[in-house]
N, C-alpha and C. Protein backbone atom coordinates (compact mmCIF):
# COMPACT_ATOMS: atom_id res chain seq x y z
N UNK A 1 71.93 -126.78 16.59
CA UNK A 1 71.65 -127.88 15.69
C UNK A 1 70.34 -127.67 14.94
N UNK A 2 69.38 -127.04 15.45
CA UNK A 2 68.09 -127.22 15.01
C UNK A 2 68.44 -126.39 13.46
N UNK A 3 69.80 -124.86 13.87
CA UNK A 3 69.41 -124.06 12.62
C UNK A 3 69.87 -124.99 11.36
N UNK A 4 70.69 -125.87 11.70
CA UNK A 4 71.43 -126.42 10.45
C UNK A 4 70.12 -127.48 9.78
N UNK A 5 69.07 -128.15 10.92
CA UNK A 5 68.09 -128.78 10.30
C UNK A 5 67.46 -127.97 9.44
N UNK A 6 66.73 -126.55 10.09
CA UNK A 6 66.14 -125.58 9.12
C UNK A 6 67.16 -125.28 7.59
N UNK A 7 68.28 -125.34 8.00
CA UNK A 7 69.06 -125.08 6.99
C UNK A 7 68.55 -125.86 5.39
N UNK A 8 68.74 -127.65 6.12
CA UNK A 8 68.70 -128.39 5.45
C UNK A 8 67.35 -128.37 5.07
N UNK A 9 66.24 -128.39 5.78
CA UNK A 9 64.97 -128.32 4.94
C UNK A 9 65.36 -127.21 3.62
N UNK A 10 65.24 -125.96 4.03
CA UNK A 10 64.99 -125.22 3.04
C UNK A 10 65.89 -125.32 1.29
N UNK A 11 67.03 -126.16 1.94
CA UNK A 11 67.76 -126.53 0.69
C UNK A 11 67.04 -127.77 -0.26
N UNK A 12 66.31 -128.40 0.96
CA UNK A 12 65.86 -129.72 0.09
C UNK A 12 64.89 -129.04 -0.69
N UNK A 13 64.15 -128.35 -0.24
CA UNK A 13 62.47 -127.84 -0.72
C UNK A 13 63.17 -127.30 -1.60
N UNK A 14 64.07 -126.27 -1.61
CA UNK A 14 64.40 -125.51 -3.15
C UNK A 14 64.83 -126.53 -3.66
N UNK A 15 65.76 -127.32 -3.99
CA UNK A 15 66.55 -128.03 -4.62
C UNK A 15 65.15 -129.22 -5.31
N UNK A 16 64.00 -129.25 -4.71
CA UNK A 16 62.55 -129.94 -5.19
C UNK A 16 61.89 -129.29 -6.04
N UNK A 17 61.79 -127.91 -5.77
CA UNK A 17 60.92 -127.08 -5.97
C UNK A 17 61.74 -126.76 -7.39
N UNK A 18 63.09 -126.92 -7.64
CA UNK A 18 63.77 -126.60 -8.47
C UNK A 18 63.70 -127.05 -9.82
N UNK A 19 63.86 -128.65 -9.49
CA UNK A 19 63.68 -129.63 -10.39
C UNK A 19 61.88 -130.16 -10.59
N UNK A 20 61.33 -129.60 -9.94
CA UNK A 20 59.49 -130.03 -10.28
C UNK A 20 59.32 -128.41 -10.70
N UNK A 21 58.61 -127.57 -10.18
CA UNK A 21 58.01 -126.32 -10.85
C UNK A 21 58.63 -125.80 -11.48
N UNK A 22 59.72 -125.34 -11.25
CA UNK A 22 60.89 -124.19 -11.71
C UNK A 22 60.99 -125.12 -13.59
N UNK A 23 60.91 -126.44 -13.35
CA UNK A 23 61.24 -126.90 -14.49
C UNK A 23 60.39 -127.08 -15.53
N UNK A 24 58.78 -127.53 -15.27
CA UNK A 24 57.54 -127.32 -15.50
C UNK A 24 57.37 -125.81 -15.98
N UNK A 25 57.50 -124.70 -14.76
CA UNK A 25 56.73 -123.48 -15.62
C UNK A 25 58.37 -122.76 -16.42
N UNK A 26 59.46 -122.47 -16.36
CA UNK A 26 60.11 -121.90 -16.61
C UNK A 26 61.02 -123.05 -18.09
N UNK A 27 61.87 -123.67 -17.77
CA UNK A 27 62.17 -124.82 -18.73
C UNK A 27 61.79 -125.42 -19.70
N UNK A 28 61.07 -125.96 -19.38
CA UNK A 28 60.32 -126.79 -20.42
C UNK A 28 59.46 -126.09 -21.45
N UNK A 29 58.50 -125.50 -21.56
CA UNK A 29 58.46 -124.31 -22.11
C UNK A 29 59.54 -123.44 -23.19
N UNK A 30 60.70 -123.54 -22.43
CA UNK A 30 62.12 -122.76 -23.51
C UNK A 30 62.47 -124.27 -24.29
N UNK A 31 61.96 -125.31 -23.79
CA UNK A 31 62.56 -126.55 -24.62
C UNK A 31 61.66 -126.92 -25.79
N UNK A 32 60.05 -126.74 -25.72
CA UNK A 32 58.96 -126.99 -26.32
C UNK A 32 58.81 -126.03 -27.44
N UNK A 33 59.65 -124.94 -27.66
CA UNK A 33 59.45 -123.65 -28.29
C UNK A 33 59.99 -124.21 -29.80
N UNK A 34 59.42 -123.58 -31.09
CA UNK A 34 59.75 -123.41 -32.26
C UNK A 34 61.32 -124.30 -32.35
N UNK A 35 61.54 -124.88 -32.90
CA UNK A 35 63.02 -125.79 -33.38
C UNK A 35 63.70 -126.38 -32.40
N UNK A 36 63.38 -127.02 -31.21
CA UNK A 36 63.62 -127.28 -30.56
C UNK A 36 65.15 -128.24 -30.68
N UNK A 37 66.39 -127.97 -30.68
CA UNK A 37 67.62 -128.63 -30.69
C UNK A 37 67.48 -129.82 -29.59
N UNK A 38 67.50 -130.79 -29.79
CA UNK A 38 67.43 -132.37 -29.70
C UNK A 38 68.61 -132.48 -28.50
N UNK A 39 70.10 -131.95 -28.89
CA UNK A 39 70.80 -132.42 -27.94
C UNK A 39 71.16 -131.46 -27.34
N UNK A 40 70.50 -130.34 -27.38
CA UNK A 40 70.64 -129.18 -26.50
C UNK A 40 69.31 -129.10 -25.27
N UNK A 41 68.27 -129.88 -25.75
CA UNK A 41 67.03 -130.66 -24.62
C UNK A 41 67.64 -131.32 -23.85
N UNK A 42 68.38 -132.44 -24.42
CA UNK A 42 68.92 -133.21 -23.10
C UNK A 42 70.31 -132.59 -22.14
N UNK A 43 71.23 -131.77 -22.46
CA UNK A 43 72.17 -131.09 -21.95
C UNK A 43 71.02 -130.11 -20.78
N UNK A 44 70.63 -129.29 -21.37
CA UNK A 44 69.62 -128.47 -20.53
C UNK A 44 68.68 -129.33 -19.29
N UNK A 45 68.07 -130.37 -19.51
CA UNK A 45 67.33 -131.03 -18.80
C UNK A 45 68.32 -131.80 -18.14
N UNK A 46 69.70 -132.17 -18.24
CA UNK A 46 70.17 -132.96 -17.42
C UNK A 46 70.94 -131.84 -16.36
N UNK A 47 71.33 -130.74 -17.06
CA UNK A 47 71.99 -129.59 -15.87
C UNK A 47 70.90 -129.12 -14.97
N UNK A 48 69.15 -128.66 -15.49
CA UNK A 48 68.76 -128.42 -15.03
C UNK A 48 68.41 -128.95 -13.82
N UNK A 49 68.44 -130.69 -13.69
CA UNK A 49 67.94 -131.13 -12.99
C UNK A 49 68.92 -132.16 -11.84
N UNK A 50 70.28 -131.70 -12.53
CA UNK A 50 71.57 -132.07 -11.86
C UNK A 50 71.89 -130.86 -10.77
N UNK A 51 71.18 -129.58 -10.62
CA UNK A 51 71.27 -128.64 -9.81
C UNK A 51 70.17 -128.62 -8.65
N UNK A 52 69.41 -129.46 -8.91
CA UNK A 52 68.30 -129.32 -8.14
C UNK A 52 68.59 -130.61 -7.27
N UNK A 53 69.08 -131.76 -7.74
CA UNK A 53 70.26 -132.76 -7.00
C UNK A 53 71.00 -132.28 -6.17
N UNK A 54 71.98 -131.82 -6.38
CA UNK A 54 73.40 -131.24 -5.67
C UNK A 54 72.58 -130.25 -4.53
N UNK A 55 71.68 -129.81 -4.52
CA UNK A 55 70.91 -128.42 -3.34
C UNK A 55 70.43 -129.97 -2.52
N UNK A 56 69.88 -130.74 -2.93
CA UNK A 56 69.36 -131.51 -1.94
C UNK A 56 70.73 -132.46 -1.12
N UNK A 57 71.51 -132.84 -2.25
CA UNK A 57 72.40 -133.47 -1.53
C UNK A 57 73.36 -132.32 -0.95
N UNK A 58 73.16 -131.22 -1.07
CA UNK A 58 74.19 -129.88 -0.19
C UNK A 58 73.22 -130.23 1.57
N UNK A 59 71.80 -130.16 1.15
CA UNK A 59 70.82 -130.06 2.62
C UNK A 59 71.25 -131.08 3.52
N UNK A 60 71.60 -132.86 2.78
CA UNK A 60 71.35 -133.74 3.60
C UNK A 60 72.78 -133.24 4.22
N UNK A 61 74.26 -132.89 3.54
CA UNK A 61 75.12 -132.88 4.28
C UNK A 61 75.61 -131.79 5.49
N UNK A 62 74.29 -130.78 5.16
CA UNK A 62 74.59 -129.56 5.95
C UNK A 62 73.98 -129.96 7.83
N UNK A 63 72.97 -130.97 7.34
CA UNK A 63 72.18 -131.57 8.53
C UNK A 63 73.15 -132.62 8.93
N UNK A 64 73.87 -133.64 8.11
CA UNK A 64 74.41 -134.99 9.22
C UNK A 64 75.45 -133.99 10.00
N UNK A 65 75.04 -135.14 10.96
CA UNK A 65 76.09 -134.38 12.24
C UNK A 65 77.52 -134.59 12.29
N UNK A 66 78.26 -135.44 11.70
CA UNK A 66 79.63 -135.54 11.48
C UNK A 66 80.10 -134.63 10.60
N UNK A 67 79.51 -133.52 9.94
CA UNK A 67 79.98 -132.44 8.50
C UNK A 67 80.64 -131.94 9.41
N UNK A 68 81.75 -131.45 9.03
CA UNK A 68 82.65 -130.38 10.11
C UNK A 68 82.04 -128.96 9.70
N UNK A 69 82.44 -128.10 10.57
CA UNK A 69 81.74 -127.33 10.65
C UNK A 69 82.15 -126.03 9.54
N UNK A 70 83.34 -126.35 9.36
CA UNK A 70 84.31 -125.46 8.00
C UNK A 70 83.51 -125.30 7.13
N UNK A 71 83.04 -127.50 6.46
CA UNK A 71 82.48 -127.19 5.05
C UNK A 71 80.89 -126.40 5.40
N UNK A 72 80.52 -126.45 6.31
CA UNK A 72 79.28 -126.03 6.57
C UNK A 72 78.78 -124.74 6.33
N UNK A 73 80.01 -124.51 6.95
CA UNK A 73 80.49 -122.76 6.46
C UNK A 73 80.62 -122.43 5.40
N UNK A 74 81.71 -123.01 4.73
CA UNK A 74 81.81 -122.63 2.96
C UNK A 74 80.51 -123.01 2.50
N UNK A 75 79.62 -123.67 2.64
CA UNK A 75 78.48 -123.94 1.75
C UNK A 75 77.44 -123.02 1.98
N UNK A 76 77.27 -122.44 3.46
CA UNK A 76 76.31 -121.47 3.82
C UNK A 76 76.88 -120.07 3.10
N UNK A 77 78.39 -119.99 2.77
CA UNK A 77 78.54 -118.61 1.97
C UNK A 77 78.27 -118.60 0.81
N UNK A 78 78.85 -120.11 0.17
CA UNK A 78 78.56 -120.13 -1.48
C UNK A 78 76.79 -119.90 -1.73
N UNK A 79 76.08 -120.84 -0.41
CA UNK A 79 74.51 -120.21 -1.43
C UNK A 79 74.30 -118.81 -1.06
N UNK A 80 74.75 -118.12 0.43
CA UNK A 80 74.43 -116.99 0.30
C UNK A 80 74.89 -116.16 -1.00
N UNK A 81 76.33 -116.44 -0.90
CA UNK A 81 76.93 -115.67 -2.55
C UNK A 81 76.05 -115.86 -3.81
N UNK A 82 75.42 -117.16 -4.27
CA UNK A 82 74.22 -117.60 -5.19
C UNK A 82 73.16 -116.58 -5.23
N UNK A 83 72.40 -116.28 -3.50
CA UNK A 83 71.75 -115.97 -3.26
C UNK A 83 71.60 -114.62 -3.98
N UNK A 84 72.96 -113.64 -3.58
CA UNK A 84 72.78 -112.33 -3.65
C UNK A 84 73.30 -111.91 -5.23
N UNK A 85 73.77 -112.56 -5.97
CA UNK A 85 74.20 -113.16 -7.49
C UNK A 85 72.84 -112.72 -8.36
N UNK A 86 71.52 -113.66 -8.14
CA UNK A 86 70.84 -114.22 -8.15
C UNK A 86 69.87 -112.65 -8.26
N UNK A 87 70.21 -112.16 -7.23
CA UNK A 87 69.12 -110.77 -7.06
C UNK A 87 69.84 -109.66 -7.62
N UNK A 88 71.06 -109.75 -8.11
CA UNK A 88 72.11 -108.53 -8.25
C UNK A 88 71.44 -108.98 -10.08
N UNK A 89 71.62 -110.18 -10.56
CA UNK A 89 71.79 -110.71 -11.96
C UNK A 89 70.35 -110.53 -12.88
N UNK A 90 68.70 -111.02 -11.96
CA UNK A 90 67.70 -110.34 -12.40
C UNK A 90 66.93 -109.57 -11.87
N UNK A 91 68.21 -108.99 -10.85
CA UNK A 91 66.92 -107.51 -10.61
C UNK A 91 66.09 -107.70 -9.83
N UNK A 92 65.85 -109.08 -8.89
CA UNK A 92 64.66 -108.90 -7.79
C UNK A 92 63.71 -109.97 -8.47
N UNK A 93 63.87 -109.79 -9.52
CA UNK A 93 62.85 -110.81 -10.70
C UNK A 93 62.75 -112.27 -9.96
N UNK A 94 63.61 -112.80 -9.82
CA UNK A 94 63.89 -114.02 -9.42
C UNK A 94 63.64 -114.34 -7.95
N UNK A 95 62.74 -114.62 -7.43
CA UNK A 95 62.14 -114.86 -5.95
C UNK A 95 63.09 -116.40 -5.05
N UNK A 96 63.59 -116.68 -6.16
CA UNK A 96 64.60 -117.89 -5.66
C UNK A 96 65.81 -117.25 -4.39
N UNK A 97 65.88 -116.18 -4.89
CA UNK A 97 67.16 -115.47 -3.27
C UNK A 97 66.85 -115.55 -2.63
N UNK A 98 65.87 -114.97 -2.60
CA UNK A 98 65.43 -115.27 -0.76
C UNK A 98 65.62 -116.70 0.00
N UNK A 99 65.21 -117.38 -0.97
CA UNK A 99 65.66 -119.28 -0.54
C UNK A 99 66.88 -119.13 -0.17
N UNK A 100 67.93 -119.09 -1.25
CA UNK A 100 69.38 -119.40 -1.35
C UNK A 100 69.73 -118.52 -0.14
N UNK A 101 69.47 -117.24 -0.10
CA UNK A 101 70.29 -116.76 1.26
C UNK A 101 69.76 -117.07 2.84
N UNK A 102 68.56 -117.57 2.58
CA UNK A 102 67.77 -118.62 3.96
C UNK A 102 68.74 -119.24 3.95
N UNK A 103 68.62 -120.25 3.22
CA UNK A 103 70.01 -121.25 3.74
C UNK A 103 70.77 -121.26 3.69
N UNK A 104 71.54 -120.57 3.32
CA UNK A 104 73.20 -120.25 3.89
C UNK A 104 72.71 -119.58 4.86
N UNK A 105 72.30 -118.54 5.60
CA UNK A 105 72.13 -118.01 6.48
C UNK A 105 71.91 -118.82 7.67
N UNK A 106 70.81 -119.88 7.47
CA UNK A 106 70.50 -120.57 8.74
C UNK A 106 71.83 -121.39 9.12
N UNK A 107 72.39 -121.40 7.96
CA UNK A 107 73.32 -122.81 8.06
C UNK A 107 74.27 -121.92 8.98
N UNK A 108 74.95 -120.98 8.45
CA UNK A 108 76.47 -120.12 9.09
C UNK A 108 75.48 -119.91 10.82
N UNK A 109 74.75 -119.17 10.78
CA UNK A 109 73.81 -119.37 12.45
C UNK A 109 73.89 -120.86 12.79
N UNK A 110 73.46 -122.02 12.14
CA UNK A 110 73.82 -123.24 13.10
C UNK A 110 75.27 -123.53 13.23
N UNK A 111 76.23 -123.19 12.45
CA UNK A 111 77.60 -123.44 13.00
C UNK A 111 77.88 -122.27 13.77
N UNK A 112 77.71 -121.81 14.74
CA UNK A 112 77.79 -120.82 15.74
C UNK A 112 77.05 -121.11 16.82
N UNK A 113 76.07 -121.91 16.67
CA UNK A 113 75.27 -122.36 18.14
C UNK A 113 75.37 -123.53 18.88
């Protein structure tokens, strides 16, 4: 049980870390730039920050204790799959894998213990 708590922290913190810094130094910045398209700001800022949602609400469900243990599973592969996506797509550039495959990892280890 404990790994699926670790699980769930590390999803919440990214899924925070996602929608506050990631959006601050990386985002906003590509939105603030020369001609900025009006309804392509709000599409961008609402996906951006609709992903950083769904990681936190992936954490709380990976932690309650009634999740069966299946979806627990499929979710610990999909972020690992994210994870290794993620490092295959920029090259290492992107320090976010290491998160994404933490938690799927911890998670598939707490459905086994």
């Amino acid at each position: 049980m404990i790994w699926l708590q670790i699980s769930a922290i590390v999803m919440v913190l990214t899924g925070i870390g996602h929608s506050t810094y990631a959006y601050r130094r990386f985002l906003l910045p590509l939105l603030t730039g020369p001609e900025p398209a009006p309804h392509l700001n709000a599409i961008n800022k609402y996906s951006w920050h609709g992903v950083g949602f769904f990681m936190v609400l992936n954490g709380a469900m990976v932690a309650w204790p009634q999740t069966p243990s299946l979806i627990v599973t499929i979710s610990g592969l999909f972020w690992i799959a994210m994870g290794i996506a993620d490092l295959v797509i920029a090259r290492g550039k992107h320090v976010a894998w290491v998160l994404l495959v933490a938690a799927g990892a911890t998670s598939l280890i707490g459905t086994q213990t």
